[in-house]
Structures are given as structure tokens and as C-alpha cells.
Protein backbone atom coordinates (compact mmCIF):
# COMPACT_ATOMS: atom_id res chain seq x y z
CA UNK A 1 181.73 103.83 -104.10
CA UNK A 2 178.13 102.76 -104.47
CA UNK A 3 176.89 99.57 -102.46
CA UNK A 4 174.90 96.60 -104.60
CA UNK A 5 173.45 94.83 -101.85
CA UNK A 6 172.75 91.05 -103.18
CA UNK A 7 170.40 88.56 -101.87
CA UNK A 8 170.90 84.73 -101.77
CA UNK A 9 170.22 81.47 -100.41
CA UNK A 10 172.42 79.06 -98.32
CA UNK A 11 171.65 76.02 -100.37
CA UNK A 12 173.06 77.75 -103.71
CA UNK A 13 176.08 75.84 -104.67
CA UNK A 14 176.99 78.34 -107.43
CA UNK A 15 177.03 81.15 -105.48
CA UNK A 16 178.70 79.99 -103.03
CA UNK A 17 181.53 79.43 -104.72
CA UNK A 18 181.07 82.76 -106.12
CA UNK A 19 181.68 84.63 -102.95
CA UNK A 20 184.03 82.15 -101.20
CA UNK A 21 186.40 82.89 -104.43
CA UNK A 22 186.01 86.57 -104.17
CA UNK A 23 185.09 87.01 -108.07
CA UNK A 24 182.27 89.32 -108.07
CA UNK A 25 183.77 91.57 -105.38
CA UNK A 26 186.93 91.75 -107.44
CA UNK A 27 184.91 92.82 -110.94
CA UNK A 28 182.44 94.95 -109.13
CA UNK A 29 185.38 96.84 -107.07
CA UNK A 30 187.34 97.64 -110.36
CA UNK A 31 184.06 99.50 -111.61
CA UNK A 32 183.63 101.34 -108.05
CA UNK A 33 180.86 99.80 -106.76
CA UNK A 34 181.04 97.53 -103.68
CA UNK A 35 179.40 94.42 -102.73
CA UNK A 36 177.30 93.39 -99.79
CA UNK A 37 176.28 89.81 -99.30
CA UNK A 38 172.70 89.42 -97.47
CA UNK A 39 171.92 85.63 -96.53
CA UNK A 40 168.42 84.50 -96.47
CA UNK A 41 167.14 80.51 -95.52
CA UNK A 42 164.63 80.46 -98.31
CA UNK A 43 163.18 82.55 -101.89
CA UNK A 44 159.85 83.73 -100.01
CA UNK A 45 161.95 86.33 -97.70
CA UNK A 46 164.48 86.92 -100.13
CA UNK A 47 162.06 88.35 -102.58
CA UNK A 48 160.27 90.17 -100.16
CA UNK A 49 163.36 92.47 -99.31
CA UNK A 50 163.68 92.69 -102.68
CA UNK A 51 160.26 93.85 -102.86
CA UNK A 52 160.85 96.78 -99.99
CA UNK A 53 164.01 97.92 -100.92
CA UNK A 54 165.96 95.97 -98.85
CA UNK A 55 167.80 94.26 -101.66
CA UNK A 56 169.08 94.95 -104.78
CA UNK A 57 169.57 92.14 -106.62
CA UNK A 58 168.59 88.22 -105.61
CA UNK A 59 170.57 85.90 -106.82
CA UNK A 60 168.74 82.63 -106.91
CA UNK A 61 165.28 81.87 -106.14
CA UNK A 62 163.48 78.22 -107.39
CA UNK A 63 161.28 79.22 -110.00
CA UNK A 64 157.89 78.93 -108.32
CA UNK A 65 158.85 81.70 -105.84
CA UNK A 66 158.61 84.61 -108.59
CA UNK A 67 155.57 83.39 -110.02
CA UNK A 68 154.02 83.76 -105.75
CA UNK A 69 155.69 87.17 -105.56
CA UNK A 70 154.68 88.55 -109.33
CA UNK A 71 151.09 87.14 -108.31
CA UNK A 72 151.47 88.96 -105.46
CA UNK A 73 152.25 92.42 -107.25
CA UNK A 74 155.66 92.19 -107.16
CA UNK A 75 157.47 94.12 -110.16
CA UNK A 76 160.68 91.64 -110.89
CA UNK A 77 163.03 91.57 -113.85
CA UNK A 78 164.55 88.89 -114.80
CA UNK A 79 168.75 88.67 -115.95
CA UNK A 80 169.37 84.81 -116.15
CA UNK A 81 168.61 81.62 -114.94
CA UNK A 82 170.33 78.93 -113.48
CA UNK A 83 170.19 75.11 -115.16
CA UNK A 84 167.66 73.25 -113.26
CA UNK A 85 168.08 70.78 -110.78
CA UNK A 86 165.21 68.24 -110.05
CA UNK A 87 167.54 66.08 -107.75
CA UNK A 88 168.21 68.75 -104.87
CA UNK A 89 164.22 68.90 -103.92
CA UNK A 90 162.44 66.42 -102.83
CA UNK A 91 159.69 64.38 -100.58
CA UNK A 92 161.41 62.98 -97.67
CA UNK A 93 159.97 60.50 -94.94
CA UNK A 94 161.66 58.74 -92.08
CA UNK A 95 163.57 55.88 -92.89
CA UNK A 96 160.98 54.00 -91.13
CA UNK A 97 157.80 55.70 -92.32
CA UNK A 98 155.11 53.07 -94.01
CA UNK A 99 154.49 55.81 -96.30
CA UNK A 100 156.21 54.21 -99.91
CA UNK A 101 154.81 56.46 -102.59
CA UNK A 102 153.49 60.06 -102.91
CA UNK A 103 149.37 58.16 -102.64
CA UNK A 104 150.68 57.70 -99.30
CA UNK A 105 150.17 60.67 -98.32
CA UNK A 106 146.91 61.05 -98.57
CA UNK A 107 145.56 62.75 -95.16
CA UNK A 108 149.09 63.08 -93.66
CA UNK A 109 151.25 65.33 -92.36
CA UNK A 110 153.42 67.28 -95.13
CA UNK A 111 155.98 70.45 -93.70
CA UNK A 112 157.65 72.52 -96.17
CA UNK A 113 158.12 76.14 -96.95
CA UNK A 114 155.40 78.22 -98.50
CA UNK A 115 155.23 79.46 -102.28
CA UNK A 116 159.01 77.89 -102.43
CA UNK A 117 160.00 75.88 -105.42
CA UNK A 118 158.91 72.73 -103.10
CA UNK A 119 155.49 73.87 -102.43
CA UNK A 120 155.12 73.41 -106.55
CA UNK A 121 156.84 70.07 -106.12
CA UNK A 122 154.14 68.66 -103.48
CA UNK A 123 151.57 70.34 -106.07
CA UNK A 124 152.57 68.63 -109.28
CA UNK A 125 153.29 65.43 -107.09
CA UNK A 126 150.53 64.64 -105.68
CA UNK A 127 148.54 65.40 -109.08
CA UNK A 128 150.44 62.94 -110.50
CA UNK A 129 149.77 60.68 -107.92
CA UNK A 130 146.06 61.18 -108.41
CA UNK A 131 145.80 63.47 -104.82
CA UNK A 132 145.11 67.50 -104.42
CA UNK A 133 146.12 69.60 -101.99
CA UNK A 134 142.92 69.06 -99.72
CA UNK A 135 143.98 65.08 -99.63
CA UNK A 136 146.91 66.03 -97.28
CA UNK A 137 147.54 68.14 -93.74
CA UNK A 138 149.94 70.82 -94.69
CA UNK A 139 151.93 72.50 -92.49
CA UNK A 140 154.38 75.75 -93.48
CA UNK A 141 157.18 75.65 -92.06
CA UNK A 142 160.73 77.07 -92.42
CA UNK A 143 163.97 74.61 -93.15
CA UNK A 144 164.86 74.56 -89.17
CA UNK A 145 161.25 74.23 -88.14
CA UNK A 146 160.89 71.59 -90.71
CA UNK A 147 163.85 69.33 -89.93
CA UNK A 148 163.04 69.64 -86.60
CA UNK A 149 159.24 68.85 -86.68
CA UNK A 150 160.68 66.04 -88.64
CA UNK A 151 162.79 64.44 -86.76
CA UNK A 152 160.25 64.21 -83.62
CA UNK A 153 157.89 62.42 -85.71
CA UNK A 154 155.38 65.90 -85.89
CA UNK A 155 154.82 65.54 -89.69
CA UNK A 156 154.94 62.61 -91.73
CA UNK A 157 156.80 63.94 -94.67
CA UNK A 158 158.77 67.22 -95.57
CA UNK A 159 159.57 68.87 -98.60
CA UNK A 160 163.16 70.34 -98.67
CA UNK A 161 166.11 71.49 -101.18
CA UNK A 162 169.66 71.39 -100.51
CA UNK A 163 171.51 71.99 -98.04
CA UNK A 164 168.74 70.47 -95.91
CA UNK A 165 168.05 67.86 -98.36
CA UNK A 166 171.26 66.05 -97.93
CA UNK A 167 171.45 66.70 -94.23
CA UNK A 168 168.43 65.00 -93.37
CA UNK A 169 169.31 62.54 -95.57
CA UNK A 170 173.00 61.84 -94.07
CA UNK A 171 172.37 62.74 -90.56
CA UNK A 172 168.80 61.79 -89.79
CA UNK A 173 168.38 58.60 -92.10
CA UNK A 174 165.76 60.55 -94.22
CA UNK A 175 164.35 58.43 -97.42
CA UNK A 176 163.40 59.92 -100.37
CA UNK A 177 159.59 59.34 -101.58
CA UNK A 178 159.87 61.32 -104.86
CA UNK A 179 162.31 64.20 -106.08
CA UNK A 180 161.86 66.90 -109.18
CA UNK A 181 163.09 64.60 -111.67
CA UNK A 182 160.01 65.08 -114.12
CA UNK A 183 158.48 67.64 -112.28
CA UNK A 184 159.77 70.73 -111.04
CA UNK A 185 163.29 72.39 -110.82
């Protein structure tokens, strides 16, 4: 049978529940073609071994990460698209940070992943809050290198989705400064 190797993130629900109930493999299998799961921790690598080959199909990617990649050269086509989800990104700071709105960080220190869906948060963010991109330190940085530059105080904000989102939230006390609602997806 012919392999469909599929890309996706951790921190989508929907497929999650996809694989864990066995679905796909079940429909693919009765059409001789078998099913190999690939996990990556954000869109940025998961479109890049889509890119070389590595891939077949990615299934989910926030919707800035595309636009990077097509930029980029990438040749993508598109089959569906999820229903957006402001709430599971946002701008997190410690739950003691003096930082209280996105003006706040103006020359701070921001982590979050390149050319993913939060980078465009930050973006349309700080716009809104009258800042650019030059008004604050940024640092790229993956989830793990993010949570943990953030809990040891090494950047004063971070920019996550879910999983990590509710993670730092629940098990590091993380407050949230501003989320998608408005903004991004």
C-alpha cells in the first residue's frame, strides 16, 4: 500500500482526536494507502519538510506561517481551514511582571517562535498599541526554549499557543497581557 506521510502540531486539538480515535487510518486503509503520523513543535518546521519532501500533507499550521513559507518560495495548496481561534495565542508575562498592557513592552524582552501565527500576533499588537517591532527586544525562540527563558526571568514576555499557552498559565502562574481576540487566529 502507498504511505501518506502527514505533518502536525502538538497543540492541535482536532487532530488529536483524529489520530487518538483511529479515523483517518481506518478510511485511508480501506482505500490502500497507509498513514504515517510525523509530529512537529511548531508550523515553521512543519512546512519546511513539507517543502523538501519530507511530508506529504500538513495538517494545521496558524495562518501566518504559509504566508512566511509562500514568501519564501514555497509552492503550497491549500484543502481547508480550520475555524479560528484567537483565545489559544497570546502575550503572556509573569504573574508578577509590572508590565499591564501591550505599551508595556516597549524596549523589553519578547520570546516567541519565528514567522508562527504568534509572531503576527506581537505584529498587529503592538500596532495597535501604538509600538513597531523596533520598540521591543525580540528574541526567537522555540516553545521549550521559550517557557524556559520564561520562567528564569530571561525575557519579559512570550508569545505562545496551546498546549504551552495553558501550561504556563496553570503551572507557572503566567498572566495574560493580550490574546487574538480581534487580531489574529
Amino acid at each position: 500500500p502507498r504511505t501518506v506521510r502527514l505533518g502536525y502540531q502538538k497543540s492541535s486539538t482536532l487532530i488529536a482526536v483524529l489520530r487518538l480515535q483511529g479515523t483517518l487510518e481506518r478510511r485511508l486503509e480501506a482505500l490502500g494507502v497507509k498513514l504515517s503520523w510525523h509530529e512537529f513543535t511548531s508550523g515553521l518546521p512543519l512546512l519546511e519538510a513539507l517543502n523538501l519532501d519530507n511530508i506529504d500533507v500538513s495538517a494545521d499550521v496558524a495562518d501566518t506561517v504559509p504566508v512566511f513559507a509562500q514568501a519564501a518560495g514555497a509552492r503550497l495548496t491549500f484543502v481547508a481551514q480550520e475555524a479560528p481561534s484567537p483565545t489559544a495565542q497570546a502575550i503572556l508575562v509573569r504573574a508578577d511582571s509590572p508590565i499591564r498592557g501591550v505599551a508595556d513592552l516597549k524596549g523589553k524582552r519578547v520570546g516567541f517562535a519565528k514567522a508562527a501565527g504568534v509572531h503576527y500576533l506581537l505584529l498587529a499588537a503592538l500596532d495597535k498599541a501604538g509600538l513597531s517591532f523596533a520598540d521591543i527586544d525580540p528574541a526567537y525562540l522555540s516553545p521549550a526554549d521559550g517557557r524556559a527563558a520564561f520562567e528564569r526571568g530571561a525575557i519579559d514576555a512570550w508569545v505562545v499557543w496551546d498546549p504551552f499557552l495553558s501550561a504556563a498559565q496553570k503551572q507557572a502562574g503566567a498572566r495574560v497581557l493580550s490574546d487574538g481576540t480581534g487580531l489574529a487566529s
